[in-house]
Protein backbone atom coordinates (compact mmCIF):
# COMPACT_ATOMS: atom_id res chain seq x y z
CA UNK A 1 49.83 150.59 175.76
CA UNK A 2 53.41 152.08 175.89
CA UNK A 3 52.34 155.10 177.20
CA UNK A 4 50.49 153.84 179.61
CA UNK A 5 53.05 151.80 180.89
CA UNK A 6 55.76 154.88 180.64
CA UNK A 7 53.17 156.94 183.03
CA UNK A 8 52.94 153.75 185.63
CA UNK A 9 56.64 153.75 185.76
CA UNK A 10 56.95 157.34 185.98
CA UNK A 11 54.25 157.01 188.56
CA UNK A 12 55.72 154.56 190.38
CA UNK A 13 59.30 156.31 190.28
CA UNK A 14 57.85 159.85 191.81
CA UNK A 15 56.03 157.46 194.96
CA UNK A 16 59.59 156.19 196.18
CA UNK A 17 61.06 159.90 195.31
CA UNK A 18 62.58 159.54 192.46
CA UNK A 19 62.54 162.40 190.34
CA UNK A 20 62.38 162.23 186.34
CA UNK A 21 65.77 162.35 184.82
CA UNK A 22 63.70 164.38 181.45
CA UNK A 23 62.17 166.78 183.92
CA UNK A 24 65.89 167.56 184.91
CA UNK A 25 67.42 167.75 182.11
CA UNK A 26 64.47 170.03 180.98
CA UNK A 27 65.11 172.38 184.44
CA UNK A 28 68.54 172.60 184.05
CA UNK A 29 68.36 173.95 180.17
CA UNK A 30 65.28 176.41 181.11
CA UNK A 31 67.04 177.71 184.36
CA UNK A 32 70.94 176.82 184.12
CA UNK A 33 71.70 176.83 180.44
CA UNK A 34 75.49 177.51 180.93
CA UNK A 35 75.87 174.32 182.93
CA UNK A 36 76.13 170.78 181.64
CA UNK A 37 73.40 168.38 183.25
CA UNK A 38 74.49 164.93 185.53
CA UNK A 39 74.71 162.24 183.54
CA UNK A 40 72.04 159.69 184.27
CA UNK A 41 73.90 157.81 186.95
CA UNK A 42 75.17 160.60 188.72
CA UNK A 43 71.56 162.44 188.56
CA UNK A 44 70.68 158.98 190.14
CA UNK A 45 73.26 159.25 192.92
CA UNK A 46 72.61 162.77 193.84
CA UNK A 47 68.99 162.00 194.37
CA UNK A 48 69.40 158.94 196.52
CA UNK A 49 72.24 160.99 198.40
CA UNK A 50 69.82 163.86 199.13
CA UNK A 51 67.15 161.54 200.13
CA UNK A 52 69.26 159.71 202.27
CA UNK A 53 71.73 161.83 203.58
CA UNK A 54 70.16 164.96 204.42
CA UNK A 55 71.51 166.57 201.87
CA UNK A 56 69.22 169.52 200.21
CA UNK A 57 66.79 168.17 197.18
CA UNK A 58 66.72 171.51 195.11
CA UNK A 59 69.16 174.06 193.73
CA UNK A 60 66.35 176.65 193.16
């Protein structure tokens, strides 16, 4: 039942464009190993500031 609720949430997350903070954190230590990841909030901010502001929604 848990992981069907974790998939609705993650489901739910991706259809208002929010990204998954674990799919991040899994990019940046496949492709940018030397640099430390956002914490949560801040990976949070940048997303809703890219969304929002026009800014650009991918480094690669």
């Amino acid at each position: 039942m848990s992981g069907l609720f974790a998939k609705l949430a993650e489901t739910a997350r991706l259809m208002v464009g929010l990204p998954s903070y674990d799919a991040y954190l899994r990019h940046m230590a496949e492709h940018h190993p030397e640099r430390a990841p956002m914490d949560r909030t801040a990976f949070f901010r940048n997303r809703q500031d890219a969304r929002y502001r026009g800014g650009g929604g991918r480094c690669c």
